[in-house]
N, C-alpha and C. Protein backbone atom coordinates (compact mmCIF):
# COMPACT_ATOMS: atom_id res chain seq x y z
N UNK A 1 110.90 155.69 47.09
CA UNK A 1 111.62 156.61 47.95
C UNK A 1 111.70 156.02 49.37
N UNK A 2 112.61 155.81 49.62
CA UNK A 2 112.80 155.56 50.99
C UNK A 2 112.69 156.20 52.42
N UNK A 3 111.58 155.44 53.48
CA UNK A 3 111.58 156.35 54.21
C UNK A 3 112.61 157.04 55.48
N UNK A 4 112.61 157.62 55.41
CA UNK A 4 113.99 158.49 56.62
C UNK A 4 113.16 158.57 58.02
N UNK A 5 114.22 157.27 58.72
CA UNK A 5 114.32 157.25 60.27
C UNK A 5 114.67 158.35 61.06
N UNK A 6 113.49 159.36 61.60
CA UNK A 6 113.59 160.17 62.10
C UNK A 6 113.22 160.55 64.08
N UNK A 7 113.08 159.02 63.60
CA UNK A 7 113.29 158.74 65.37
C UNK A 7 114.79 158.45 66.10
N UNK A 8 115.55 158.24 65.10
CA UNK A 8 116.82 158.01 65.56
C UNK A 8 117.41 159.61 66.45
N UNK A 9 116.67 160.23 66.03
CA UNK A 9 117.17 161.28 66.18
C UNK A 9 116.92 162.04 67.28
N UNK A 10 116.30 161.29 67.92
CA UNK A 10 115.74 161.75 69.31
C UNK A 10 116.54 161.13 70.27
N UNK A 11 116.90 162.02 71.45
CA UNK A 11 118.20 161.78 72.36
C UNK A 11 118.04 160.62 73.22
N UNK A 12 117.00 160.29 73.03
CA UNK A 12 116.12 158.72 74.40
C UNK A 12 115.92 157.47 73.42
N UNK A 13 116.22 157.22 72.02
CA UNK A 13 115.77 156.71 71.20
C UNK A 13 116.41 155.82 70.95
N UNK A 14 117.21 155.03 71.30
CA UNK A 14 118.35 153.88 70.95
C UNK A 14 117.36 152.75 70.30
N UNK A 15 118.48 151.34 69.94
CA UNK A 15 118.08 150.22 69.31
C UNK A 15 116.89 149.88 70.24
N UNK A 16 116.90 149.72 71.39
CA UNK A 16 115.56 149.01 72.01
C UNK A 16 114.47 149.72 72.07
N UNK A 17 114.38 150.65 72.48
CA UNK A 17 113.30 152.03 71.96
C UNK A 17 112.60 152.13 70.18
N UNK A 18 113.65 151.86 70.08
CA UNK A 18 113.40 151.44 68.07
C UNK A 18 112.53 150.64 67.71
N UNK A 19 112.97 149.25 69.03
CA UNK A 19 112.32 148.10 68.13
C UNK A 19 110.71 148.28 69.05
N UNK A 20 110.46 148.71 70.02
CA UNK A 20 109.39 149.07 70.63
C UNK A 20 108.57 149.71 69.96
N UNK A 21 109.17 150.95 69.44
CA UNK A 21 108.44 151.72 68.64
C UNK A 21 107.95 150.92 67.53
N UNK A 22 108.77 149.71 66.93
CA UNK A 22 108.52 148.63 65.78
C UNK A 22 107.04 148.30 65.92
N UNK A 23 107.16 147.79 67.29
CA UNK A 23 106.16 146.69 67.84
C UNK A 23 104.66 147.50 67.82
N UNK A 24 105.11 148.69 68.37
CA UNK A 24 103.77 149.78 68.57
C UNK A 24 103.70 150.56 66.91
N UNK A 25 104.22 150.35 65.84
CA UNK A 25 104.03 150.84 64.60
C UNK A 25 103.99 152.56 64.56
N UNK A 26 105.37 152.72 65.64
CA UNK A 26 105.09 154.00 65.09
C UNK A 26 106.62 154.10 64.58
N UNK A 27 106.42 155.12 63.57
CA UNK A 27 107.65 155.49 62.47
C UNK A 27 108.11 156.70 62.52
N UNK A 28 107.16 157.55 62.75
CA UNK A 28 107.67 158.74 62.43
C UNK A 28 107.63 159.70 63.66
N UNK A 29 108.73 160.65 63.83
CA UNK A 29 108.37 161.80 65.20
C UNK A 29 106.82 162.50 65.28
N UNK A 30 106.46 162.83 63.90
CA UNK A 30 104.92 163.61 63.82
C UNK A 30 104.44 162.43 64.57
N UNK A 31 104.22 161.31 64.11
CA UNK A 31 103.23 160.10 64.38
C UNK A 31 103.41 160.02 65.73
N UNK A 32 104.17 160.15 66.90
CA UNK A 32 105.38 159.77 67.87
C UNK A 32 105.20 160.88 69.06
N UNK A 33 104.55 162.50 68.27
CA UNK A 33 103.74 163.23 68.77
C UNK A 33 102.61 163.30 69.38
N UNK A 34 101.99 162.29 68.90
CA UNK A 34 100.14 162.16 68.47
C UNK A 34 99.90 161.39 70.22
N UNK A 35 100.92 160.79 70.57
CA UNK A 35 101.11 159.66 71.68
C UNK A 35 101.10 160.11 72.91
N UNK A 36 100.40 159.15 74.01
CA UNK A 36 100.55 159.15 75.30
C UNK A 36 101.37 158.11 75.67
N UNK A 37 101.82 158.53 76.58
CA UNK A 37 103.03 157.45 76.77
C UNK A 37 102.16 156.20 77.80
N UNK A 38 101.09 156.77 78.62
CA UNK A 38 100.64 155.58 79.63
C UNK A 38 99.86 154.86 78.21
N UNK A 39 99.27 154.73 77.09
CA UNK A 39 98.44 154.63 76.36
C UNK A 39 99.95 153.49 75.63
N UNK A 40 101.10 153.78 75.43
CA UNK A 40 102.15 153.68 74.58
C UNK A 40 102.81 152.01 75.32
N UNK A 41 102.70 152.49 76.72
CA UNK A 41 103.52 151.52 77.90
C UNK A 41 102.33 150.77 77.78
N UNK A 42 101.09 150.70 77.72
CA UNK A 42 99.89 150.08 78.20
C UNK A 42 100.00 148.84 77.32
N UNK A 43 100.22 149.49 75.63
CA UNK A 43 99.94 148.67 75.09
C UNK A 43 101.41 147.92 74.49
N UNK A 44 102.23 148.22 74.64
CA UNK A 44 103.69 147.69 74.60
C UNK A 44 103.55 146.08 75.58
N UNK A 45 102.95 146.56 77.07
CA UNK A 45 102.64 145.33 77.36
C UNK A 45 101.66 144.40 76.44
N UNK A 46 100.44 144.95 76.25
CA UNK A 46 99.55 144.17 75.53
C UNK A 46 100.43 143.22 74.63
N UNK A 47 100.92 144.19 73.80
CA UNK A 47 101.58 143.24 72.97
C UNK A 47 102.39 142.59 72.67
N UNK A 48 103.63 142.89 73.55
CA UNK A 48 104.48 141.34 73.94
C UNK A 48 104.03 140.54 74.45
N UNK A 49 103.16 140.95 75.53
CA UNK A 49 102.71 139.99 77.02
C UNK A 49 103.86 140.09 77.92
N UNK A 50 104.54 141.28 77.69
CA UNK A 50 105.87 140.79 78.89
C UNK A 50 105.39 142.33 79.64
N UNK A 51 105.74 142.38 80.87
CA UNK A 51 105.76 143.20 81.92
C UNK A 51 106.77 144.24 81.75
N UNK A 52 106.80 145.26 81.58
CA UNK A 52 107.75 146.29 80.75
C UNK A 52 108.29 146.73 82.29
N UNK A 53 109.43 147.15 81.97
CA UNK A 53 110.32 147.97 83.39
C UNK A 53 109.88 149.45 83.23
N UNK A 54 109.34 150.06 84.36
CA UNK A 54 108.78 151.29 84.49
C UNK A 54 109.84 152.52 83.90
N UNK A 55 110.52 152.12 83.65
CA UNK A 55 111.15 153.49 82.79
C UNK A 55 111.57 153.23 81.87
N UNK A 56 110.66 152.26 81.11
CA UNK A 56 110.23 152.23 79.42
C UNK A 56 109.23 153.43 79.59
N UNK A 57 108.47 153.69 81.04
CA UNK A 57 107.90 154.88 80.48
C UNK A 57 107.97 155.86 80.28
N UNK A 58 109.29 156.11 81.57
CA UNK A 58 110.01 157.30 81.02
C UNK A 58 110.74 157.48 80.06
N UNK A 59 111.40 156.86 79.22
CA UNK A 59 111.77 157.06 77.40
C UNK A 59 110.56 157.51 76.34
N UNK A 60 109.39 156.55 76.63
CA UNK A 60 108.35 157.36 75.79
C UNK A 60 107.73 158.72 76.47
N UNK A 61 107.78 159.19 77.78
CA UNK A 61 107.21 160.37 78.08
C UNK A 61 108.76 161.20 77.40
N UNK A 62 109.54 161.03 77.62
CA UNK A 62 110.88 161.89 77.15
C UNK A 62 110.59 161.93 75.72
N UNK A 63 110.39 161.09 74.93
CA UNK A 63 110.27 160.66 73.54
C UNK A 63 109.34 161.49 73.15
N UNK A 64 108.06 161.57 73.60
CA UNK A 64 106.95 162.53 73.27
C UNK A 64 107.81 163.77 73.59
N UNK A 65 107.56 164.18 74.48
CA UNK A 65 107.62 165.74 74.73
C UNK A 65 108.77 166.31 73.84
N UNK A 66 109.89 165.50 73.70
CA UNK A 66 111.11 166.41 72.45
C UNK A 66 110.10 166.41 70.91
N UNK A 67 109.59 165.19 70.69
CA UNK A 67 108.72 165.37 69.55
C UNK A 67 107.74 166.10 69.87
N UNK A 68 107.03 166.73 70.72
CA UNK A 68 106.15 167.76 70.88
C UNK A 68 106.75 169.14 70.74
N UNK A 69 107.71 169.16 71.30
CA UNK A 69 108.36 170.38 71.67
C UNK A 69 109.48 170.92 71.40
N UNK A 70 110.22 169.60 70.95
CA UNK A 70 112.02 170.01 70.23
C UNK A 70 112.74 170.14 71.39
N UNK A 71 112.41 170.03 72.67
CA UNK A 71 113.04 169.91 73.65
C UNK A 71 113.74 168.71 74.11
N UNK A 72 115.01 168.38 74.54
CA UNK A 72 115.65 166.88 74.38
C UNK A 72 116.01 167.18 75.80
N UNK A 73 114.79 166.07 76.84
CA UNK A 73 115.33 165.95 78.09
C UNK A 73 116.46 164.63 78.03
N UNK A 74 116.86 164.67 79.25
CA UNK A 74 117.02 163.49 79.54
C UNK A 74 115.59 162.24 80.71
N UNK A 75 115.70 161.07 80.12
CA UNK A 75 114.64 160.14 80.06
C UNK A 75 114.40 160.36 81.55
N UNK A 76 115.21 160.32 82.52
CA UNK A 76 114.91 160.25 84.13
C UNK A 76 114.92 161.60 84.49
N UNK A 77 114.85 162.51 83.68
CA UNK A 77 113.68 163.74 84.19
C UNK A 77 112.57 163.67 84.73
N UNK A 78 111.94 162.55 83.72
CA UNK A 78 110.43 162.09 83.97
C UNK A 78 110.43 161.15 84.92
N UNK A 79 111.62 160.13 85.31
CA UNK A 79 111.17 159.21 86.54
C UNK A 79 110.38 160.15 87.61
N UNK A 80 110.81 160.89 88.70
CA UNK A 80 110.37 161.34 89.68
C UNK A 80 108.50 161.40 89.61
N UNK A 81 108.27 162.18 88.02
CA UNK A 81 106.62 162.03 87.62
C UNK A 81 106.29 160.93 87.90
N UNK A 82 106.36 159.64 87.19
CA UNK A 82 106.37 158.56 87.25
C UNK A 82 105.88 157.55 88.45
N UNK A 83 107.26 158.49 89.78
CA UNK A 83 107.31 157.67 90.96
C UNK A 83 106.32 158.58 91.73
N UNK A 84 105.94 159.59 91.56
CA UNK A 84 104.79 160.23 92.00
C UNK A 84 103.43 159.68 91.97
N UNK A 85 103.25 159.54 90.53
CA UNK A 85 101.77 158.47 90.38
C UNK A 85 102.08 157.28 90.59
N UNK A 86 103.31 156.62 90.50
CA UNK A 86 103.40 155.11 91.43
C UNK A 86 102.13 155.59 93.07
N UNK A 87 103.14 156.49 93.68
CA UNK A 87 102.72 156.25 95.15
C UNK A 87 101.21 156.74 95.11
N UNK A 88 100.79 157.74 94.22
CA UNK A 88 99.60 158.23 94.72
C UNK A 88 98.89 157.32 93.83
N UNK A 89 98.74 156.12 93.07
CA UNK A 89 97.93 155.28 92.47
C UNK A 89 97.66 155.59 91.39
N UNK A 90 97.92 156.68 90.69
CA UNK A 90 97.49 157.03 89.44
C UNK A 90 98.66 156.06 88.21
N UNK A 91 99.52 155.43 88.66
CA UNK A 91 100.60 154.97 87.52
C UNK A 91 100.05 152.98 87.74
N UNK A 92 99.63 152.46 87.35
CA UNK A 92 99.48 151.01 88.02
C UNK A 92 99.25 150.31 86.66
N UNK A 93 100.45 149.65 86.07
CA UNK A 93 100.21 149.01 85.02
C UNK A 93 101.10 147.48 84.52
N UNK A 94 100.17 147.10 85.82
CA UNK A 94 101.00 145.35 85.78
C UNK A 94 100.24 144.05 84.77
């Protein structure tokens, strides 16, 4: 039985988001739930070794919360969060 791509289906979720999600082994929205996105971005770097553009983190914080919640922001809802813990030090992941 084949499994059904149910991340496509999320409004932040395109081909590059896809193959990220590849890289980080997650498949499914339940699974996709379970996630922190600083935990998600953290290790996205780990595992390319490449320096991710800061609003890869806002697609996975957008990405979570519709899979948490069924709610479909758009991804730069979450920048402003983002640029908040930039300035106050809580976001630092070079």
């Amino acid at each position: 039985m084949p499994v059904v791509d149910d991340l496509k289906k999320l409004r932040n979720v395109g081909p590059a988001t896809r193959k990220d999600f590849a890289v980080l082994k997650i498949q499914t929205v339940s699974q996709l739930a379970q996630c922190d996105p600083d935990e998600l971005y953290s290790r996205l770097q780990s595992e390319t070794g490449v320096a991710q553009d800061p609003c890869v983190w806002d697609v996975f914080a957008a990405a979570i919360h519709q899979a948490r919640t069924g709610e479909a922001l758009n991804w730069w809802v979450f920048t402003p969060v983002r640029k908040a813990r930039q300035q106050n030090g809580t976001f630092d992941f070079r």
